[in-house]
PDB file of N, CA and C in Angstrom:
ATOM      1  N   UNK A   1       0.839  -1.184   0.000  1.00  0.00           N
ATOM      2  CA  UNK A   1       0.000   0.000   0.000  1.00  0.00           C
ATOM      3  C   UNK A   1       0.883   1.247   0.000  1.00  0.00           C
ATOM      4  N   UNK A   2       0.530   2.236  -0.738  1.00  0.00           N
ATOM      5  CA  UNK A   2       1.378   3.269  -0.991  1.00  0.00           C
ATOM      6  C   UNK A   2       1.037   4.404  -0.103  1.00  0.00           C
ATOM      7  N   UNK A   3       1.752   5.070   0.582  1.00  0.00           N
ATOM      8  CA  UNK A   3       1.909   6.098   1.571  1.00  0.00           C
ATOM      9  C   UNK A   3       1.816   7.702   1.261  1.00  0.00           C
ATOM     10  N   UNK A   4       0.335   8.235   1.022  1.00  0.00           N
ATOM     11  CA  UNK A   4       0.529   9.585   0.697  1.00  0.00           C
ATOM     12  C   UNK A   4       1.440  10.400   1.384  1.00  0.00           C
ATOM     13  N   UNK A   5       1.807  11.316   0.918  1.00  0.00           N
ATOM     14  CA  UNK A   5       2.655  12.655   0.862  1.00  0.00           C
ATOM     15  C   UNK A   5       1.960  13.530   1.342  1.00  0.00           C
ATOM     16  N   UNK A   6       2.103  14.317   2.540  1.00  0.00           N
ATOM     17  CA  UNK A   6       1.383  15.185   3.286  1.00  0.00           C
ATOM     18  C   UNK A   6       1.796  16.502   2.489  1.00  0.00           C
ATOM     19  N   UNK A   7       0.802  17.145   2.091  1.00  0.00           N
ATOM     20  CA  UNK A   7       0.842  18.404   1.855  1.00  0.00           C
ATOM     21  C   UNK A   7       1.499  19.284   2.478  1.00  0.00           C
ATOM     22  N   UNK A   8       2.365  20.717   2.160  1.00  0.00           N
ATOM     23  CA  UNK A   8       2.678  21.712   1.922  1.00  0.00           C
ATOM     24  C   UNK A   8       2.183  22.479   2.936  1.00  0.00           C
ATOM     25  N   UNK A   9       2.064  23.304   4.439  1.00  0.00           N
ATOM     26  CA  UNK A   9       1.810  23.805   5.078  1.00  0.00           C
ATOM     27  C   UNK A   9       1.327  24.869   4.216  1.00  0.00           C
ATOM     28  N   UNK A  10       0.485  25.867   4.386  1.00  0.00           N
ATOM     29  CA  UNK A  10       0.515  27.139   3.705  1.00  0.00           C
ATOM     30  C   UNK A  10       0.910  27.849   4.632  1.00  0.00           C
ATOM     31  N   UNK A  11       1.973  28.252   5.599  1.00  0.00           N
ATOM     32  CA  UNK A  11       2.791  28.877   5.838  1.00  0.00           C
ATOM     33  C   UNK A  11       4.495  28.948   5.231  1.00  0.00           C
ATOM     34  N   UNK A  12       4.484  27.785   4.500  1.00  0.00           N
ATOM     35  CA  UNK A  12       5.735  27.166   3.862  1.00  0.00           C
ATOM     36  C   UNK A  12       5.695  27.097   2.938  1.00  0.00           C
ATOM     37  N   UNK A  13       4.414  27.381   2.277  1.00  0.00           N
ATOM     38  CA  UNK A  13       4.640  27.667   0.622  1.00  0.00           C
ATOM     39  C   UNK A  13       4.750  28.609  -0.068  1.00  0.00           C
ATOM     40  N   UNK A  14       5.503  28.824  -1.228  1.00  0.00           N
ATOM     41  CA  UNK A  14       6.061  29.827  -1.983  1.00  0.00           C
ATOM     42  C   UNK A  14       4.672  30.784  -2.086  1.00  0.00           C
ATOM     43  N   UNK A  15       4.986  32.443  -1.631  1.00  0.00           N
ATOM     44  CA  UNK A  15       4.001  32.904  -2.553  1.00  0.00           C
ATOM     45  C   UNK A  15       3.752  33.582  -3.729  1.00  0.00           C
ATOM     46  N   UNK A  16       2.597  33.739  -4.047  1.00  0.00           N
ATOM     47  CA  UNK A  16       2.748  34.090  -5.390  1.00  0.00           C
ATOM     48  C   UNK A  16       1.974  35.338  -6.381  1.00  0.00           C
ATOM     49  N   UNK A  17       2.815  36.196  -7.106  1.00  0.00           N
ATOM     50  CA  UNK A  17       2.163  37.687  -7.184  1.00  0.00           C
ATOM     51  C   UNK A  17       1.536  36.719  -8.863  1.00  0.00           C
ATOM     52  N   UNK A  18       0.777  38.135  -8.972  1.00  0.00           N
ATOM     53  CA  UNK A  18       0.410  37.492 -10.774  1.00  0.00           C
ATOM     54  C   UNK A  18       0.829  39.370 -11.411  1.00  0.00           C
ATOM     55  N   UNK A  19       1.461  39.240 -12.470  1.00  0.00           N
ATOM     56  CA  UNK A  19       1.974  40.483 -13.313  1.00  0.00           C
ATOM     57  C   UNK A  19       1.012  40.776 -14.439  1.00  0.00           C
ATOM     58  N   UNK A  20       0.391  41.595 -14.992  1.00  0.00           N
ATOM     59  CA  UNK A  20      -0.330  41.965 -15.889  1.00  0.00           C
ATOM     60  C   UNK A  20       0.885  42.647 -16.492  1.00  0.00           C
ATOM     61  N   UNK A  21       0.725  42.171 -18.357  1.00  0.00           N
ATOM     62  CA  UNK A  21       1.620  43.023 -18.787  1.00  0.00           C
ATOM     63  C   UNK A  21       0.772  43.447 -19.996  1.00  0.00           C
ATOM     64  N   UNK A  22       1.611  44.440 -20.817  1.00  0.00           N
ATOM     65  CA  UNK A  22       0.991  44.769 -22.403  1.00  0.00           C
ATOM     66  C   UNK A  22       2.057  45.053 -22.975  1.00  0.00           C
ATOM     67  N   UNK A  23       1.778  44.651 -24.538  1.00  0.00           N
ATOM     68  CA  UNK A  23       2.407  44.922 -25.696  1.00  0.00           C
ATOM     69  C   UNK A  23       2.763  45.737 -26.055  1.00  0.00           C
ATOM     70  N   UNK A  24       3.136  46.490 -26.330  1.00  0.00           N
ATOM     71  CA  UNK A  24       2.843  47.837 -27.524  1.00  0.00           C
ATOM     72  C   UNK A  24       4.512  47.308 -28.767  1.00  0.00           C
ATOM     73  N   UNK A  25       3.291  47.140 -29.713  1.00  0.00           N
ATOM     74  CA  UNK A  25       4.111  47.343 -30.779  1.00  0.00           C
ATOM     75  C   UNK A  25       3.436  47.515 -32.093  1.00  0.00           C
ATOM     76  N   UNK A  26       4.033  48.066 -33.185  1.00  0.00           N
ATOM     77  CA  UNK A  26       3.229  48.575 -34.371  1.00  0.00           C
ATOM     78  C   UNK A  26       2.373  47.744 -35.237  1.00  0.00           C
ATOM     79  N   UNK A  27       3.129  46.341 -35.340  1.00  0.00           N
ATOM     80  CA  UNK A  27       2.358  44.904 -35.799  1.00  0.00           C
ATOM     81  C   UNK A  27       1.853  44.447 -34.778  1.00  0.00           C
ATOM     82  N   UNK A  28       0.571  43.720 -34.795  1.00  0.00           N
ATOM     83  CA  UNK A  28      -0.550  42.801 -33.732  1.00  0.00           C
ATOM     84  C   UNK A  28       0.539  41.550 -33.763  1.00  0.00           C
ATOM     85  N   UNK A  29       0.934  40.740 -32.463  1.00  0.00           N
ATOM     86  CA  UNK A  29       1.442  39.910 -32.198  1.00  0.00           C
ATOM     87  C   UNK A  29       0.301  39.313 -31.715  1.00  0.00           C
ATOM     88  N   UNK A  30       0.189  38.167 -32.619  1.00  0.00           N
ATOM     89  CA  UNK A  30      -0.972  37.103 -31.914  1.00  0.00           C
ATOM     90  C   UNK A  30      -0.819  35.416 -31.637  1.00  0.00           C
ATOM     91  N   UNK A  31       0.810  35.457 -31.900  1.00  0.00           N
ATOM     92  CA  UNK A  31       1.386  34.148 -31.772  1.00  0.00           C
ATOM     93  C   UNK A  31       1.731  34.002 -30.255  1.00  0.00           C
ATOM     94  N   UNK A  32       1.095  33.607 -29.621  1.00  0.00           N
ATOM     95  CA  UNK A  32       1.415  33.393 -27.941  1.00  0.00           C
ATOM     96  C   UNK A  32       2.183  32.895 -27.689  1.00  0.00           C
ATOM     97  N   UNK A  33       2.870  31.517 -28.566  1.00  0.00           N
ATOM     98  CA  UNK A  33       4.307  30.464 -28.199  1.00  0.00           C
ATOM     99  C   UNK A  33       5.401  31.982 -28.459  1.00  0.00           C
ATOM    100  N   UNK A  34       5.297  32.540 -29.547  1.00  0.00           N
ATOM    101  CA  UNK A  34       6.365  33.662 -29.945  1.00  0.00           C
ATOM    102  C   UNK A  34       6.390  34.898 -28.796  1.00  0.00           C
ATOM    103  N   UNK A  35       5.364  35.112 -27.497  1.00  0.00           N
ATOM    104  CA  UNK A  35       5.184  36.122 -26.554  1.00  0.00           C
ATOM    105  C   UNK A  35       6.218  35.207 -25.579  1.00  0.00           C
ATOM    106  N   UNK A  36       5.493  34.100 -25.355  1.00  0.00           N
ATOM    107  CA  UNK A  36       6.070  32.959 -24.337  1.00  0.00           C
ATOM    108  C   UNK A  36       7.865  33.263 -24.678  1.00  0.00           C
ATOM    109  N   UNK A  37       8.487  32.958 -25.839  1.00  0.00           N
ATOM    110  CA  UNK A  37       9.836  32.696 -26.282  1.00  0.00           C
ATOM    111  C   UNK A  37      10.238  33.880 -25.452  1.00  0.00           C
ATOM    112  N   UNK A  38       9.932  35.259 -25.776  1.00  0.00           N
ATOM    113  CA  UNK A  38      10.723  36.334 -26.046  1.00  0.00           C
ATOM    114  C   UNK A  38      10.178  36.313 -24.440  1.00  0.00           C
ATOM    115  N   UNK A  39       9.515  35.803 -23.881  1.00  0.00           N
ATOM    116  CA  UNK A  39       9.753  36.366 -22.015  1.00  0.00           C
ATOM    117  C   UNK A  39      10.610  35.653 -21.678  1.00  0.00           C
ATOM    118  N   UNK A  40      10.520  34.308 -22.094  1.00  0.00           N
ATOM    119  CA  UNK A  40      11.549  33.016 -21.637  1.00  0.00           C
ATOM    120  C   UNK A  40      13.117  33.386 -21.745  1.00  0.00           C
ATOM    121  N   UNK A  41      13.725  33.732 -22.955  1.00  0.00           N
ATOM    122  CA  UNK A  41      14.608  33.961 -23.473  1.00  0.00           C
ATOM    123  C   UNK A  41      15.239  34.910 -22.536  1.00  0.00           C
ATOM    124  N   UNK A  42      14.123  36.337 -22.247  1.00  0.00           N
ATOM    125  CA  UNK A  42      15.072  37.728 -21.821  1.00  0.00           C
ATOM    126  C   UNK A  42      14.996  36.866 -20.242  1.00  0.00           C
ATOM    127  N   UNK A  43      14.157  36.582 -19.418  1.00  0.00           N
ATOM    128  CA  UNK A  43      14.264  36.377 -17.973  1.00  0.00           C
ATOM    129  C   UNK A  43      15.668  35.216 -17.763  1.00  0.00           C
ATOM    130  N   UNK A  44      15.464  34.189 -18.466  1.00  0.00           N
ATOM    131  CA  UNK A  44      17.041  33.250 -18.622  1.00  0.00           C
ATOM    132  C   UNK A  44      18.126  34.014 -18.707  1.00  0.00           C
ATOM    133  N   UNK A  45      18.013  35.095 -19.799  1.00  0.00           N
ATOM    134  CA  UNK A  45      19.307  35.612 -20.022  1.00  0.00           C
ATOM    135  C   UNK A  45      19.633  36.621 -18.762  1.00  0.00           C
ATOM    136  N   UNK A  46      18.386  37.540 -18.529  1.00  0.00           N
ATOM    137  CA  UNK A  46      18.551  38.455 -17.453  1.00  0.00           C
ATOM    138  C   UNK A  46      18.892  37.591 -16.010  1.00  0.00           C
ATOM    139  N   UNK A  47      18.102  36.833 -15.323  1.00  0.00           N
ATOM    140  CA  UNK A  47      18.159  36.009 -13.858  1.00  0.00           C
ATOM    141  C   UNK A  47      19.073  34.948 -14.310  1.00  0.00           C
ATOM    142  N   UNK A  48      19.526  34.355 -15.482  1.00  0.00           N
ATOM    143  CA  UNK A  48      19.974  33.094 -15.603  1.00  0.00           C
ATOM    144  C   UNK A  48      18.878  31.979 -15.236  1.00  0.00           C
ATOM    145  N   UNK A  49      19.581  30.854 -15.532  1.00  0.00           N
ATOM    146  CA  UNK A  49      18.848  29.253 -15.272  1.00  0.00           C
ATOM    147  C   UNK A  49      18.163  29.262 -13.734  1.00  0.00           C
ATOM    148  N   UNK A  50      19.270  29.416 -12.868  1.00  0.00           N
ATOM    149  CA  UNK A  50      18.824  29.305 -11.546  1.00  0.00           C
ATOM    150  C   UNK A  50      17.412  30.225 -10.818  1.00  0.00           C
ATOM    151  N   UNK A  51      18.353  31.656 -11.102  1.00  0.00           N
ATOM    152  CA  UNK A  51      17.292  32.691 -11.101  1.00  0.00           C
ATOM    153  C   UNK A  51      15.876  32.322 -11.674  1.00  0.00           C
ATOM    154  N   UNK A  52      15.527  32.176 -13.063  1.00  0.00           N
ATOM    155  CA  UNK A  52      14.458  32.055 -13.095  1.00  0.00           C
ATOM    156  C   UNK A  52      13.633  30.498 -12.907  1.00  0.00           C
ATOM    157  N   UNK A  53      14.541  29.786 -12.287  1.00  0.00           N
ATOM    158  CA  UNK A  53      14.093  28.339 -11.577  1.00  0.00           C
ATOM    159  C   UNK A  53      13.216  29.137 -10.378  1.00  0.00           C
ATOM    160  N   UNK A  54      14.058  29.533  -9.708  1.00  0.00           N
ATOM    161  CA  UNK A  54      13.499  30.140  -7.859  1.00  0.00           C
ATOM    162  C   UNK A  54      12.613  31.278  -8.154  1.00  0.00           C
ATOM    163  N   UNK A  55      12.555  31.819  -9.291  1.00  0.00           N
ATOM    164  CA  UNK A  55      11.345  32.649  -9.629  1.00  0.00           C
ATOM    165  C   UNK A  55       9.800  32.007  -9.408  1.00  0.00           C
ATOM    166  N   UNK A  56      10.124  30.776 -10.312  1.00  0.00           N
ATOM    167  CA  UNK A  56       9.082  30.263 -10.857  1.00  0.00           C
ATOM    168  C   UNK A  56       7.974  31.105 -11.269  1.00  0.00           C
ATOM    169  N   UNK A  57       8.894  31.337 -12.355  1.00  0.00           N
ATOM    170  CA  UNK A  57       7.973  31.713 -13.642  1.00  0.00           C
ATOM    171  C   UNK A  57       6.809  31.089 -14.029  1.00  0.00           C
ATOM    172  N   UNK A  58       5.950  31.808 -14.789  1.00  0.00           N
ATOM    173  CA  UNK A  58       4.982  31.038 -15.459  1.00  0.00           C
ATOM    174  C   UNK A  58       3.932  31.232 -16.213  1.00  0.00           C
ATOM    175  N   UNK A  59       4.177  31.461 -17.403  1.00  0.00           N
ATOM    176  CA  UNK A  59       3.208  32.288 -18.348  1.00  0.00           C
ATOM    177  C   UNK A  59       2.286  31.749 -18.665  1.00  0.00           C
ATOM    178  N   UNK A  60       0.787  32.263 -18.571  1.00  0.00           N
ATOM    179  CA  UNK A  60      -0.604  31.899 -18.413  1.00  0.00           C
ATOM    180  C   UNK A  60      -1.251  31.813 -19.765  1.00  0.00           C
ATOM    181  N   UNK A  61      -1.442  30.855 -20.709  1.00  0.00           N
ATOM    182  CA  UNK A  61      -1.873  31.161 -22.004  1.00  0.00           C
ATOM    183  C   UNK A  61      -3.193  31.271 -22.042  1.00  0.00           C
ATOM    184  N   UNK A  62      -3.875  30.597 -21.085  1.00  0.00           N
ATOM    185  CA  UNK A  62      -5.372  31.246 -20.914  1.00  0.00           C
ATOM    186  C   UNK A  62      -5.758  32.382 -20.803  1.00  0.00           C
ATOM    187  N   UNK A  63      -4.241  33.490 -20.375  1.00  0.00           N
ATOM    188  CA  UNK A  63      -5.015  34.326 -19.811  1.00  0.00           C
ATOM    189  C   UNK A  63      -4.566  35.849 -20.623  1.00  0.00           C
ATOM    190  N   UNK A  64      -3.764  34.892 -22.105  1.00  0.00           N
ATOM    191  CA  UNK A  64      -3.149  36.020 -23.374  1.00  0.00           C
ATOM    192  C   UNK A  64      -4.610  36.819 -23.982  1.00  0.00           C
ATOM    193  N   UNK A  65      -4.495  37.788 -24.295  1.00  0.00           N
ATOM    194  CA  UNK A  65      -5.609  38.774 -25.073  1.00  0.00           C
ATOM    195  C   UNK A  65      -5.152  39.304 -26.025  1.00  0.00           C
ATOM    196  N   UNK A  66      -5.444  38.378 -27.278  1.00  0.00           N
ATOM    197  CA  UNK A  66      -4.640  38.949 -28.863  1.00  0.00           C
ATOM    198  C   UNK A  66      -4.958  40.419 -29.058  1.00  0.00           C
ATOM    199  N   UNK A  67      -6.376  40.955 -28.959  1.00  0.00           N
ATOM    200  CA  UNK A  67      -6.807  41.689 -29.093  1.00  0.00           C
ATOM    201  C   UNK A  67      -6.234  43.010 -28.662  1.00  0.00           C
ATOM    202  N   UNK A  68      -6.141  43.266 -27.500  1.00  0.00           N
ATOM    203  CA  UNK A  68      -5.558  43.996 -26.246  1.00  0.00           C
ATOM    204  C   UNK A  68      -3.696  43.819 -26.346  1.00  0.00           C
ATOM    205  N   UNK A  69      -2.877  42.505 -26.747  1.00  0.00           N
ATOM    206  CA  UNK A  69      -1.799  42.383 -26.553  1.00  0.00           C
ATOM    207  C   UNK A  69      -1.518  42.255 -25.185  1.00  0.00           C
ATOM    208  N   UNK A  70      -2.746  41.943 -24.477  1.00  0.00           N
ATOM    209  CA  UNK A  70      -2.177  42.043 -22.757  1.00  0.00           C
ATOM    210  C   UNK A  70      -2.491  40.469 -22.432  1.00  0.00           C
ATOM    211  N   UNK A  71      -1.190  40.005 -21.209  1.00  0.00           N
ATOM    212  CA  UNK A  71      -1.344  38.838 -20.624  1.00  0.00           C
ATOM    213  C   UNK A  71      -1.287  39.397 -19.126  1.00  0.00           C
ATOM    214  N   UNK A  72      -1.000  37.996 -18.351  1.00  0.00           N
ATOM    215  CA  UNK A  72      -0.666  37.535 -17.077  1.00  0.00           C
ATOM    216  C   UNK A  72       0.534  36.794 -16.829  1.00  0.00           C
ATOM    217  N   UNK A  73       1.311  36.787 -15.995  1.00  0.00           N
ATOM    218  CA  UNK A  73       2.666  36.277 -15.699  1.00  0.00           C
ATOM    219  C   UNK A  73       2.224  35.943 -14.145  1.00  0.00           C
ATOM    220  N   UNK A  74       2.299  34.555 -14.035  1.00  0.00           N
ATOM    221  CA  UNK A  74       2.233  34.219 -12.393  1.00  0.00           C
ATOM    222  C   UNK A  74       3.776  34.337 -11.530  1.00  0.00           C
ATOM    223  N   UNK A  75       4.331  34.577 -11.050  1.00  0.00           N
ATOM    224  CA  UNK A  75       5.701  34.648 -10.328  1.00  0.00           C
ATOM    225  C   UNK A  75       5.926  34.921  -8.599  1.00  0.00           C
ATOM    226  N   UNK A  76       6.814  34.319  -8.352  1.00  0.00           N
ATOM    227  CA  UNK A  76       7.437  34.589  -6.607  1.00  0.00           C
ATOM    228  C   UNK A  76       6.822  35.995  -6.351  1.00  0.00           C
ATOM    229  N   UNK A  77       6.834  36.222  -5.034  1.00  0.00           N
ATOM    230  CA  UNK A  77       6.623  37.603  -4.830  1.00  0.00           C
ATOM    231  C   UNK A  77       7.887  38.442  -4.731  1.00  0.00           C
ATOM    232  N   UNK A  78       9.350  37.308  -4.424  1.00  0.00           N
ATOM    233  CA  UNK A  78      10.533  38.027  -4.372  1.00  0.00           C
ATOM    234  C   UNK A  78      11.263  38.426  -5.262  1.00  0.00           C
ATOM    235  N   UNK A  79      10.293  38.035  -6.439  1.00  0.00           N
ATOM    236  CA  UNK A  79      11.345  37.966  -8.008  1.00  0.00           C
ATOM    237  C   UNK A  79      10.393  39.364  -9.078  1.00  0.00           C
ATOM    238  N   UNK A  80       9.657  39.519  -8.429  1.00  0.00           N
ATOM    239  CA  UNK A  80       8.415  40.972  -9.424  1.00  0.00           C
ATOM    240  C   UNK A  80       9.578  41.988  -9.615  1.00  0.00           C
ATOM    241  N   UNK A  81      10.529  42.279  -8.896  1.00  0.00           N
ATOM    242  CA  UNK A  81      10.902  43.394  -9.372  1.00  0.00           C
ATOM    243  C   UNK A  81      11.804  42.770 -10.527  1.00  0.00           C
ATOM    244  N   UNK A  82      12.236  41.900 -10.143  1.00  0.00           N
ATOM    245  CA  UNK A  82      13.417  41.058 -11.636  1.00  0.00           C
ATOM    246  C   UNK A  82      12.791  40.469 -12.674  1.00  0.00           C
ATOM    247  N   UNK A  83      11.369  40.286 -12.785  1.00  0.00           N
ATOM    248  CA  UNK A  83      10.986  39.829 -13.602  1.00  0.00           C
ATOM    249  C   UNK A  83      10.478  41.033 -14.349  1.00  0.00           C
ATOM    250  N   UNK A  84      10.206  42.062 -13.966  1.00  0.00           N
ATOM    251  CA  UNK A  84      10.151  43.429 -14.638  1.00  0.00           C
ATOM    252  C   UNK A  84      11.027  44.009 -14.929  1.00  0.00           C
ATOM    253  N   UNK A  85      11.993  43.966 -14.745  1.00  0.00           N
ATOM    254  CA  UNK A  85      13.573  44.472 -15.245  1.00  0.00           C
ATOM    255  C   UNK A  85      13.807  43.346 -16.498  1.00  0.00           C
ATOM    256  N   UNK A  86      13.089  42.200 -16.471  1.00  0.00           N
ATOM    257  CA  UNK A  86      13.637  41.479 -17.426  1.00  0.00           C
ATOM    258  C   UNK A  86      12.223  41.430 -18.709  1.00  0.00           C
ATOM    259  N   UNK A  87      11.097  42.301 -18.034  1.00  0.00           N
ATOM    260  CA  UNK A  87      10.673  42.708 -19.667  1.00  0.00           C
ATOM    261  C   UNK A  87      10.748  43.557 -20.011  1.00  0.00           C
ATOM    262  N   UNK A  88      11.734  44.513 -19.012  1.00  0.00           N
ATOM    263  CA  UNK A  88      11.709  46.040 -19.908  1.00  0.00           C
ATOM    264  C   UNK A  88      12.882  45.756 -20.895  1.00  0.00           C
ATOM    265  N   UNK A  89      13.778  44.938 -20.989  1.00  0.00           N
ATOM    266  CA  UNK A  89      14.752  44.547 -21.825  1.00  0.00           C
ATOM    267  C   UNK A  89      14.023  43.972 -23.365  1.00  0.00           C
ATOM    268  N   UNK A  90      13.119  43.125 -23.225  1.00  0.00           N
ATOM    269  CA  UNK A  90      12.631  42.936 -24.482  1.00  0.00           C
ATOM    270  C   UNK A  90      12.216  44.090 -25.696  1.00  0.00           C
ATOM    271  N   UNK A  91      13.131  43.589 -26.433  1.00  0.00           N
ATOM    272  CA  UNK A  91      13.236  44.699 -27.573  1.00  0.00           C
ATOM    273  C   UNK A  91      12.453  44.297 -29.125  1.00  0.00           C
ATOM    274  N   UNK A  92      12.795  42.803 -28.824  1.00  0.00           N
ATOM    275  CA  UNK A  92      11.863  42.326 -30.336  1.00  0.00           C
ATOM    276  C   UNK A  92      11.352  41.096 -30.157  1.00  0.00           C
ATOM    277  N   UNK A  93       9.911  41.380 -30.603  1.00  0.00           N
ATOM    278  CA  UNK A  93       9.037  39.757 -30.251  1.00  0.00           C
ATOM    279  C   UNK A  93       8.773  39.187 -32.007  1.00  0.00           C
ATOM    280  N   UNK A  94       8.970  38.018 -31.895  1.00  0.00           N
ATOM    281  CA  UNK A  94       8.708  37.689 -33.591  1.00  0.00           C
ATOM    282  C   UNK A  94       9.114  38.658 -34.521  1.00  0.00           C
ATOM    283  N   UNK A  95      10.540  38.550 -34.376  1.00  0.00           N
ATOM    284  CA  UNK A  95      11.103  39.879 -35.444  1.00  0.00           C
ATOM    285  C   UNK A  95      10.596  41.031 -35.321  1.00  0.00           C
ATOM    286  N   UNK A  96       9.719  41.384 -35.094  1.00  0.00           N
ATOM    287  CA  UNK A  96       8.824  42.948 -35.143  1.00  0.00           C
ATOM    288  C   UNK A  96       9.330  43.889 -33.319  1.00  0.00           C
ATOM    289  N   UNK A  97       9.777  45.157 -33.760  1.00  0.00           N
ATOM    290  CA  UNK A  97       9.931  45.718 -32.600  1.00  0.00           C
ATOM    291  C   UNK A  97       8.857  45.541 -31.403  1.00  0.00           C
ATOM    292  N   UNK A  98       8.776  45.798 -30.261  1.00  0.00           N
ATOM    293  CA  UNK A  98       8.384  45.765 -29.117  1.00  0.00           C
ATOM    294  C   UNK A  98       8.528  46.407 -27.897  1.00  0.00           C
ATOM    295  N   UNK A  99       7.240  46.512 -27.252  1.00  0.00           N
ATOM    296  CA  UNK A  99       8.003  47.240 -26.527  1.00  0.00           C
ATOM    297  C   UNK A  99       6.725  46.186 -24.818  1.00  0.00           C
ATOM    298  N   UNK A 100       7.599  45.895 -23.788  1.00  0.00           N
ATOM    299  CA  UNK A 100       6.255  44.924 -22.826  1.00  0.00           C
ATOM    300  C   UNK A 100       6.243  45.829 -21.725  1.00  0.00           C
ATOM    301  N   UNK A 101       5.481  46.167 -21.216  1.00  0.00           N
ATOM    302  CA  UNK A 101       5.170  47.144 -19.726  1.00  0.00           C
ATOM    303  C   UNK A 101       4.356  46.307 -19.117  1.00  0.00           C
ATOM    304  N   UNK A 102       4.930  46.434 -18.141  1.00  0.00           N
ATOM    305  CA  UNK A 102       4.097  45.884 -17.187  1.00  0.00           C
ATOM    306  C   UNK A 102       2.972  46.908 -16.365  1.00  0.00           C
ATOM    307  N   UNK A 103       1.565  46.341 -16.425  1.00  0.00           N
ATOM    308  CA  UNK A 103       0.380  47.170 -15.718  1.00  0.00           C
ATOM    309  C   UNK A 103       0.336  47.209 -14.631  1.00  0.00           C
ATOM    310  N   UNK A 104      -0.133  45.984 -13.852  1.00  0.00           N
ATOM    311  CA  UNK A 104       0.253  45.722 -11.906  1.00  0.00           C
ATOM    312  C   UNK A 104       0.554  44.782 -11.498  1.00  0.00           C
ATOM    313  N   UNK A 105       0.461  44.655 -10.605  1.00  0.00           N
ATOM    314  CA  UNK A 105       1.056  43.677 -10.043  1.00  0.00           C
ATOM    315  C   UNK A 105      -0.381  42.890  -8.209  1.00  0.00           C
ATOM    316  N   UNK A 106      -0.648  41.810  -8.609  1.00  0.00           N
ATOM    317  CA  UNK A 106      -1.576  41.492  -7.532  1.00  0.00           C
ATOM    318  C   UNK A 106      -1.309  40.143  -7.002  1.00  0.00           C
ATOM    319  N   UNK A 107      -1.933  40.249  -5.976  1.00  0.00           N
ATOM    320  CA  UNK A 107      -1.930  38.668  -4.957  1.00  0.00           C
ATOM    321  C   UNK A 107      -2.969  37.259  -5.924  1.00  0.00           C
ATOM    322  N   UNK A 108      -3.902  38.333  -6.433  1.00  0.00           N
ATOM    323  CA  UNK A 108      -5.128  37.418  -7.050  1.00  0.00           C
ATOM    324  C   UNK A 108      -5.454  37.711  -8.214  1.00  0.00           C
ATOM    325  N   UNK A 109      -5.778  36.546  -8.374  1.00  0.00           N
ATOM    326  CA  UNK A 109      -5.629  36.231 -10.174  1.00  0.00           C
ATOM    327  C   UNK A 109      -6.354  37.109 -10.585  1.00  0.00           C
ATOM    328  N   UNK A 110      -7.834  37.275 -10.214  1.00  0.00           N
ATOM    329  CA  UNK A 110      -8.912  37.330 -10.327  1.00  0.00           C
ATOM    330  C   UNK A 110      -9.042  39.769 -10.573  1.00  0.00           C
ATOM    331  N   UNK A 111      -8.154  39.994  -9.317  1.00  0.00           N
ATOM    332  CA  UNK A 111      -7.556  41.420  -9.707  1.00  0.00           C
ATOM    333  C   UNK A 111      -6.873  41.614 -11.012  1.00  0.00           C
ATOM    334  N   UNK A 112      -5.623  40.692 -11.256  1.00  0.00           N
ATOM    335  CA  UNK A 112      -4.820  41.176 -12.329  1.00  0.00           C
ATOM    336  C   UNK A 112      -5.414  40.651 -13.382  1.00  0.00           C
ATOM    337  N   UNK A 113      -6.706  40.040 -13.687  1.00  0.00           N
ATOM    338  CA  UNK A 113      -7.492  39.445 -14.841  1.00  0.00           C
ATOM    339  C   UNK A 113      -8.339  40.602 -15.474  1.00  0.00           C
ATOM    340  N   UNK A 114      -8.863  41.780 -14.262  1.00  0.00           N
ATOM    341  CA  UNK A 114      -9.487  42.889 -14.797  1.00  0.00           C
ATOM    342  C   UNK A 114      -8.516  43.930 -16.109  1.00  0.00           C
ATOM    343  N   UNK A 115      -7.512  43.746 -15.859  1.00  0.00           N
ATOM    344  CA  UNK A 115      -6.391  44.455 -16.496  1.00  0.00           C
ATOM    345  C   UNK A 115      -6.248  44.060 -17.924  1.00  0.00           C
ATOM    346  N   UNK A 116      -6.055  43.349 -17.708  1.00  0.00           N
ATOM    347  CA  UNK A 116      -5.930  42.241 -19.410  1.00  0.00           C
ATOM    348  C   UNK A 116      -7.517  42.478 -20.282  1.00  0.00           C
ATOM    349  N   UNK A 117      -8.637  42.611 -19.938  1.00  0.00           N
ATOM    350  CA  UNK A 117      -9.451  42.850 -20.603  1.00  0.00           C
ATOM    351  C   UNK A 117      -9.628  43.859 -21.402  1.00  0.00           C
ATOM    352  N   UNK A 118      -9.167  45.024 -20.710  1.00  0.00           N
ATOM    353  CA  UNK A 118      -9.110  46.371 -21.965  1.00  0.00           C
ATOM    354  C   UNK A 118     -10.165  47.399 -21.333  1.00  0.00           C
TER     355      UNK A 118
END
């Protein structure tokens, strides 16, 4: 008989902000794997491997808005300021200039979901 694994205190678990960001660039970017790359890419290069391990990153594709160009980024609460330093660096998404700002920053999904709508 196999022996469950006791859960995670929620005093001991990581917490976690969610980032609203937006696009601005002159072409509509509506390829979400190509949004995903160009966050992946700059936060690796900016925090490195480790860094954005202990971030724990995590880009929400449910929660991309082609329309708007605005997503959600789930992340540590200790890493928001580095994970915003590492999209103000993004300069080009799918070949086409870019530019990603970040809107706010919240505890709940459900806050930084109003943002992304437009």
């Amino acid at each position: 008989m196999a022996t469950k694994i006791k859960p995670l205190l929620p005093s001991l678990r990581e917490k976690k902000r969610y980032l609203a960001f937006e696009i601005i660039s002159k072409s509509k970017i509506k390829d979400f794997s190509a949004v995903s790359g160009a966050i992946w890419a700059n936060s690796l290069s900016f925090m490195g491997e480790l860094g954005a391990a202990k971030a724990g990153i995590w880009l929400l594709p449910d929660k991309y808005n082609e329309k708007t160009q605005r997503g959600i980024i789930k992340v540590g609460n200790k890493y928001v300021n580095e994970l915003k330093a590492a999209l103000a660096l993004i300069d080009k998404i799918d070949g086409s200039e870019a530019i990603v700002r970040s809107l706010t920053v919240s505890g709940m999904l459900n806050k930084a979901s109003k943002y992304i709508a437009g």
